[in-house]
C-alpha atoms as a PDB file:
ATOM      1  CA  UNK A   1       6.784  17.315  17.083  1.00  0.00           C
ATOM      2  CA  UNK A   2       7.762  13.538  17.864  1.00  0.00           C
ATOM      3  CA  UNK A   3       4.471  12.185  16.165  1.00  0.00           C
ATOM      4  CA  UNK A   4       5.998  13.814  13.070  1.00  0.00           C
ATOM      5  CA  UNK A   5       9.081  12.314  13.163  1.00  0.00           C
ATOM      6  CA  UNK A   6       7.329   9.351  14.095  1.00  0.00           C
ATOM      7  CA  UNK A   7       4.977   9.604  10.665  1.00  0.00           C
ATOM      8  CA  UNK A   8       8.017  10.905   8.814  1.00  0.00           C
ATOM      9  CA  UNK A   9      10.023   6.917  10.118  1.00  0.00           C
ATOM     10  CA  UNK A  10       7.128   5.407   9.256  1.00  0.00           C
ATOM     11  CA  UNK A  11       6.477   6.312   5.971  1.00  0.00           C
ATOM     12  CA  UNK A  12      10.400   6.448   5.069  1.00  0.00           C
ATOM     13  CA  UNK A  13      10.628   2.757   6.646  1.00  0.00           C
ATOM     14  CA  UNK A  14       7.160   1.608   4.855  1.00  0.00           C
ATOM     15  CA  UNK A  15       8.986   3.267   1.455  1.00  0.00           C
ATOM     16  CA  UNK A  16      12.683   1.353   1.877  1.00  0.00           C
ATOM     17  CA  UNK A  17      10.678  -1.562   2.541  1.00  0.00           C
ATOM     18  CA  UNK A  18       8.825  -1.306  -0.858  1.00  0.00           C
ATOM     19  CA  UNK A  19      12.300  -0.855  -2.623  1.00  0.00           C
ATOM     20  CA  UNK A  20      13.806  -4.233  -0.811  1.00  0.00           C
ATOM     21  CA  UNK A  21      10.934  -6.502  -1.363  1.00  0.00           C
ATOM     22  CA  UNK A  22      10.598  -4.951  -5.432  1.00  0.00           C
ATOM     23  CA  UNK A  23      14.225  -5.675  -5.977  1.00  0.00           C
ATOM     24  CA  UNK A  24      14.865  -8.735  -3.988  1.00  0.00           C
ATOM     25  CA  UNK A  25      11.500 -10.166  -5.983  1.00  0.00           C
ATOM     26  CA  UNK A  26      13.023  -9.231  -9.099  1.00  0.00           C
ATOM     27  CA  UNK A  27      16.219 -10.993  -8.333  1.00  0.00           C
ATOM     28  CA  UNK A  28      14.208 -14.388  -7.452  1.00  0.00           C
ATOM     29  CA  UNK A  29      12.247 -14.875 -10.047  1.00  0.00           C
ATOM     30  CA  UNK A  30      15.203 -14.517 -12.246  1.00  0.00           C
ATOM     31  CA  UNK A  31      16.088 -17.757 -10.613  1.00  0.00           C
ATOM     32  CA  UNK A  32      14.163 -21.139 -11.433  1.00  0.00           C
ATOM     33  CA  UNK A  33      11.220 -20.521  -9.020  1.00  0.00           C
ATOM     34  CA  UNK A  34       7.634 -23.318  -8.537  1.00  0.00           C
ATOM     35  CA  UNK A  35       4.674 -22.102  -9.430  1.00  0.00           C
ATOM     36  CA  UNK A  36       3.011 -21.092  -6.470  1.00  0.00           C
ATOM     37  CA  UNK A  37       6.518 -19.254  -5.350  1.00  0.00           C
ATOM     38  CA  UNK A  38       6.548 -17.376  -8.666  1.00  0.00           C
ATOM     39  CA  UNK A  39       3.345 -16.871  -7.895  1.00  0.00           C
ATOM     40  CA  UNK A  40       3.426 -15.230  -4.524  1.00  0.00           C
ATOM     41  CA  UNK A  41       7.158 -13.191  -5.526  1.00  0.00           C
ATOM     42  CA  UNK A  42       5.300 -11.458  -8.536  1.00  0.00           C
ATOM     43  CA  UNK A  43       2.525 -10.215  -6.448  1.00  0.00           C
ATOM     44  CA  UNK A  44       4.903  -9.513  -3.165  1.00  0.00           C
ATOM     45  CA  UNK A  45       5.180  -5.562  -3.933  1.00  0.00           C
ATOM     46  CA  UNK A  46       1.697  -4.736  -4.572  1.00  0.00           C
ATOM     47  CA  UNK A  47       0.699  -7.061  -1.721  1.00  0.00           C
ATOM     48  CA  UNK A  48       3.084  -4.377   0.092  1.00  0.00           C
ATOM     49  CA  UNK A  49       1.841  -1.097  -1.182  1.00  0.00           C
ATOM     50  CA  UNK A  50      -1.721  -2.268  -0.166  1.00  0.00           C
ATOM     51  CA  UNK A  51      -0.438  -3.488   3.294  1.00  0.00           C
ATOM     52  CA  UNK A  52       0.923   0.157   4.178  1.00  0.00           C
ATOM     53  CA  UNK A  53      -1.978   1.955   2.944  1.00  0.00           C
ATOM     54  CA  UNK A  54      -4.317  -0.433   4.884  1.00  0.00           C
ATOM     55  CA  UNK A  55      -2.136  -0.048   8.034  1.00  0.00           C
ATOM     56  CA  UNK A  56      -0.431   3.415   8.489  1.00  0.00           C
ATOM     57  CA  UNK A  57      -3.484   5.223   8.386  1.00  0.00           C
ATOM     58  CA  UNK A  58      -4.891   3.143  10.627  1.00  0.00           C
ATOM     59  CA  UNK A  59      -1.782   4.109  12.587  1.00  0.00           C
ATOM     60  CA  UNK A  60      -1.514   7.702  12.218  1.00  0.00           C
ATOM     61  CA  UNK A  61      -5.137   7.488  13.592  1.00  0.00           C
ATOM     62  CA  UNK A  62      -3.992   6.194  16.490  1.00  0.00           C
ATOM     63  CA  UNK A  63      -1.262   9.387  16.364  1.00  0.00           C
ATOM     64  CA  UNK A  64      -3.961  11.941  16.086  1.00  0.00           C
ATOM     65  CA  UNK A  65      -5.429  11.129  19.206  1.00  0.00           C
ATOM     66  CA  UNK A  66      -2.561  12.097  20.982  1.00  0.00           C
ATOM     67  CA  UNK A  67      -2.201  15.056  19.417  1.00  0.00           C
ATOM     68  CA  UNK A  68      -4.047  18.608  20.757  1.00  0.00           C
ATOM     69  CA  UNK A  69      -5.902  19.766  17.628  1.00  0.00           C
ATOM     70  CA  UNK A  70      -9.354  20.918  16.297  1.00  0.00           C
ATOM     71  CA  UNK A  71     -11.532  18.056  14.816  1.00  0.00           C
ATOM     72  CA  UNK A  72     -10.926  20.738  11.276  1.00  0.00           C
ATOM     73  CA  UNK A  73      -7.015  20.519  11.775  1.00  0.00           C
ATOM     74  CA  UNK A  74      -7.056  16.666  12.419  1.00  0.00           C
ATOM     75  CA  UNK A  75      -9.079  15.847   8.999  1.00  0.00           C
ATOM     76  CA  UNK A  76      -6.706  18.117   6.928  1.00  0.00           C
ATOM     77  CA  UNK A  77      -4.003  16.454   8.791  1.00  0.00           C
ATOM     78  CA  UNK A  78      -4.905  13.152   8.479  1.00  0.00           C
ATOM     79  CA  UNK A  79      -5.974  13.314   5.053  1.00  0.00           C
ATOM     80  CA  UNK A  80      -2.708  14.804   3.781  1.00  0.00           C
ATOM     81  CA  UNK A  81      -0.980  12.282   5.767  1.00  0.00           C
ATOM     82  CA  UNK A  82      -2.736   9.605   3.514  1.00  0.00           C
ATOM     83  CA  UNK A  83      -2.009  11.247   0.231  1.00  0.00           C
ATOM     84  CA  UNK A  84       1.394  11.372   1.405  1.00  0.00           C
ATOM     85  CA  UNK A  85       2.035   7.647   1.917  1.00  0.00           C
ATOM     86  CA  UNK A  86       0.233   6.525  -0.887  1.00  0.00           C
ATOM     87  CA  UNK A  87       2.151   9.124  -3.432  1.00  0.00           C
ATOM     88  CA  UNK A  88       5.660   8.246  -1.945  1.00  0.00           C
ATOM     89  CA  UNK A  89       4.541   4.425  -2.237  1.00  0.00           C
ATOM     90  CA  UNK A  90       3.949   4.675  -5.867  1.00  0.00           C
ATOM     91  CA  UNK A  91       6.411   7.659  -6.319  1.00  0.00           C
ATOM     92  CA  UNK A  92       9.168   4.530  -4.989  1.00  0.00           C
ATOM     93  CA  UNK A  93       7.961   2.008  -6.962  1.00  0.00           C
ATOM     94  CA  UNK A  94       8.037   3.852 -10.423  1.00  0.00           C
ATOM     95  CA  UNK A  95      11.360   5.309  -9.594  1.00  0.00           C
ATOM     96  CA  UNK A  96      12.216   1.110  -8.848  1.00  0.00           C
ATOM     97  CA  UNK A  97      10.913   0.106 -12.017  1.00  0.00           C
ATOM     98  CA  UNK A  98      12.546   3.086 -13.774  1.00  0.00           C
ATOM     99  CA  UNK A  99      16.010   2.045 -12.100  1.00  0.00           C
ATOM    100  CA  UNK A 100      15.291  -1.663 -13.308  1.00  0.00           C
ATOM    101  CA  UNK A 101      14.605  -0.834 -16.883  1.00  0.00           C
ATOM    102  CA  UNK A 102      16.354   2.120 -17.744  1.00  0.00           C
ATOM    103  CA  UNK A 103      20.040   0.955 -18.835  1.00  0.00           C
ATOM    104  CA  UNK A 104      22.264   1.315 -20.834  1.00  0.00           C
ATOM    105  CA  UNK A 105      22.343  -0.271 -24.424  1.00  0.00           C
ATOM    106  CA  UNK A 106      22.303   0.485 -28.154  1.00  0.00           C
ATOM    107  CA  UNK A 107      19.630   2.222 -29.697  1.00  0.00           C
ATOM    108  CA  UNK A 108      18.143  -0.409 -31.898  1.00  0.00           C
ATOM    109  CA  UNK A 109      17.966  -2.931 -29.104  1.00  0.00           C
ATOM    110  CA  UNK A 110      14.476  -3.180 -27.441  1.00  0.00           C
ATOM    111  CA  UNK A 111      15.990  -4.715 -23.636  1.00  0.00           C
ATOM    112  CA  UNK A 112      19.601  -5.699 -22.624  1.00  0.00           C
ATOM    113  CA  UNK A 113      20.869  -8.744 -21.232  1.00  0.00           C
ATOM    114  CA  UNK A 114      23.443  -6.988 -19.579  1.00  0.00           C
ATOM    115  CA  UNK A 115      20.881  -5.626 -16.944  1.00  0.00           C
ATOM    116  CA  UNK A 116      17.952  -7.827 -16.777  1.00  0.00           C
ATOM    117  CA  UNK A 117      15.620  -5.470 -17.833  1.00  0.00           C
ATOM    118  CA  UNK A 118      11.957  -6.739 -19.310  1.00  0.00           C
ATOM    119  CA  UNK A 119      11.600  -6.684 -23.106  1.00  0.00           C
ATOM    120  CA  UNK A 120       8.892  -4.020 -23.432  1.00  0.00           C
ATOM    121  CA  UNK A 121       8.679  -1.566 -20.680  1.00  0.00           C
ATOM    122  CA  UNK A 122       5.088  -0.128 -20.960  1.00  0.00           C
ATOM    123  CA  UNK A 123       3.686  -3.846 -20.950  1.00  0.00           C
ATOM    124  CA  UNK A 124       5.619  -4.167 -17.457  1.00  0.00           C
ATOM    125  CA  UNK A 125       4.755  -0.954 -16.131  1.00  0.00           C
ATOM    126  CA  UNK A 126       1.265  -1.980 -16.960  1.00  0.00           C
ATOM    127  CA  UNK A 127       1.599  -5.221 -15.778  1.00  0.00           C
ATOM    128  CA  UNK A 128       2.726  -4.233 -12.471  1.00  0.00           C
ATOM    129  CA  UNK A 129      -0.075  -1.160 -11.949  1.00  0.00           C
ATOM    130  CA  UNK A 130      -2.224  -4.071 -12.926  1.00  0.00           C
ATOM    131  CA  UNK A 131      -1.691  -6.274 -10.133  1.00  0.00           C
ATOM    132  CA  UNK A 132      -1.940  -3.307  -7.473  1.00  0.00           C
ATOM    133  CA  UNK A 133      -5.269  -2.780  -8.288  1.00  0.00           C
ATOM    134  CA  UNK A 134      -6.355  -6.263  -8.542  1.00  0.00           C
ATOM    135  CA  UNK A 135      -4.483  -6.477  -4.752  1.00  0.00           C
ATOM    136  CA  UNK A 136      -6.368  -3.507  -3.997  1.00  0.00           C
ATOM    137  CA  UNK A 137      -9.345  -3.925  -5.128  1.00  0.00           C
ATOM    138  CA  UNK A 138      -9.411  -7.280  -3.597  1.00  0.00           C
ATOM    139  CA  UNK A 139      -8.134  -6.030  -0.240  1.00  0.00           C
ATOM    140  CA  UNK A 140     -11.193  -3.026   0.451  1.00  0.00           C
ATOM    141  CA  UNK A 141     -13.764  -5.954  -0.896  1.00  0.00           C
ATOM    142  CA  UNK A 142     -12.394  -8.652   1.696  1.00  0.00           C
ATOM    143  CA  UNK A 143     -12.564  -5.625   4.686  1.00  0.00           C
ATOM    144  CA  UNK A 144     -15.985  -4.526   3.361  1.00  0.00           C
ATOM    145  CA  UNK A 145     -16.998  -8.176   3.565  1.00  0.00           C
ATOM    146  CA  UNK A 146     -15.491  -9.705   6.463  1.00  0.00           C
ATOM    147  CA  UNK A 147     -14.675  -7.002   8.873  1.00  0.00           C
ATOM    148  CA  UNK A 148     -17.586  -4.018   8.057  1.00  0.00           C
ATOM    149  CA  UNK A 149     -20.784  -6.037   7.481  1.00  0.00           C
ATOM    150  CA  UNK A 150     -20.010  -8.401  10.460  1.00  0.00           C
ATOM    151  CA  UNK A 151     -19.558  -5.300  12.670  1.00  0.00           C
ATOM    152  CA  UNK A 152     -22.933  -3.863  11.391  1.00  0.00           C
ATOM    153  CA  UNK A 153     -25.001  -6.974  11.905  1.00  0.00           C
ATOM    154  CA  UNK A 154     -23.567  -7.153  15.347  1.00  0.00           C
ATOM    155  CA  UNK A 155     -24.729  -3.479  16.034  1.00  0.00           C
ATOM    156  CA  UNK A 156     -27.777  -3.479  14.585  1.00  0.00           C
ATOM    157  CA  UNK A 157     -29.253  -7.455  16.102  1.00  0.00           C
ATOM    158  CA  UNK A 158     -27.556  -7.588  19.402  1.00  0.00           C
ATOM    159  CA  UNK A 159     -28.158  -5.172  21.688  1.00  0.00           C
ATOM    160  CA  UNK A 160     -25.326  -5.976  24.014  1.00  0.00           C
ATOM    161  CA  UNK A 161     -23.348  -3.006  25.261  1.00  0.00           C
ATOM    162  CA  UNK A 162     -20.000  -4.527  24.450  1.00  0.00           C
ATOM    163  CA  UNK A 163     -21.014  -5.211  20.939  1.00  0.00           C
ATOM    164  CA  UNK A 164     -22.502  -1.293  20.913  1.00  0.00           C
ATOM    165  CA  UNK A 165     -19.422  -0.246  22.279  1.00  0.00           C
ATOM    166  CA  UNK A 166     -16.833  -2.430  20.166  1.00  0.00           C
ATOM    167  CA  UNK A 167     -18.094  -2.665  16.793  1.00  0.00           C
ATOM    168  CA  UNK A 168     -20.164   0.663  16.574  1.00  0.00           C
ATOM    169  CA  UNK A 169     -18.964   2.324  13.328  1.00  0.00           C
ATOM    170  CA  UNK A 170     -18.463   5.945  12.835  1.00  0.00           C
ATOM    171  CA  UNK A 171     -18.039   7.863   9.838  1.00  0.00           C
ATOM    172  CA  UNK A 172     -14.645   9.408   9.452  1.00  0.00           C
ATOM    173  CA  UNK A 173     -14.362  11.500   6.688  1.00  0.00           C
ATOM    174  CA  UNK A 174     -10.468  11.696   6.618  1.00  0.00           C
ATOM    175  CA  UNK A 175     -10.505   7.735   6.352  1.00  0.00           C
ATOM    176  CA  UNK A 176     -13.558   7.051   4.005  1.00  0.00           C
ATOM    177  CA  UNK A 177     -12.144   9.954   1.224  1.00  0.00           C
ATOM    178  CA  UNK A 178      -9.177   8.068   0.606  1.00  0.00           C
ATOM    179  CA  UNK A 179     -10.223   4.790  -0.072  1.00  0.00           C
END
């Protein structure tokens, strides 16, 4: 019962800190901002959402070991555990973007500069699922190539037992589904 609660913090915690970093992000680069800081603000909330689904199911693995459950009830488990921080991740950040550019103003005008929001919506909405699966996409390729490959040619050429016992991989269904 505490490792739910403890899943439940952690993916209300992982979702409020989506929501701070999207707005605070859109209030500095209203600002004059460099290059490379404009840079790094417009790609801070995807850079997020990819952070917690790299990490908490990492960490709710952890949880499941500490549970007392069949291997059956810990893959259902674990995979609904997954959907549900990546669906309440994106479910936050929509709702975000819907907050930011749904205000009020007259029907003939496309944005409002009383509220800051971007000039066409669907380009922005775009824009932003855009640069979550760049960040994605980048993310699993960097992990494939500099944590899974290493780990395998380790394995497979050295036959030391702490290598064996260290960087042997297994398959886990629950984890490999979702990704």
């Amino acid at each position: 019962m505490l490792i739910s609660f403890l899943v439940i913090a952690l993916i209300g915690s992982a979702c409020f800190s989506v929501y701070l970093i999207f707005y605070y992000s859109i209030k500095l680069l209203q600002r004059e901002q460099t290059f490379m800081w404009a840079f790094l603000l417009e790609f801070a909330t995807p850079v997020a959402i990819t952070f917690y689904n790299i990490v908490l199911p990492i960490i709710f693995d952890v949880f499941l070991k500490f549970e007392n459950r069949s291997m059956y009830q810990e893959t259902r488990l674990c995979i609904l555990r997954i959907i549900c921080v990546r669906l309440s991740l994106l479910v936050v950040l929509l709702g975000s973007i819907y907050k930011l550019i749904n205000c009020v103003r007259e029907k003939s005008q496309c944005a409002s500069a009383l509220c800051n929001s971007p000039l066409c919506w669907e380009t922005y909405v775009g824009k932003i699922m855009y640069k979550l699966l760049i960040v994605d996409v980048v993310c699993k390729i960097g992990i494939t190539i500099l944590i899974s490959c290493p780990r395998s040619i380790l394995v497979r050429h050295f036959k030391n037992n702490l290598f064996q016992v260290m960087c042997k991989q297994e398959l886990n269904l629950a984890k490999h589904t979702q990704h």
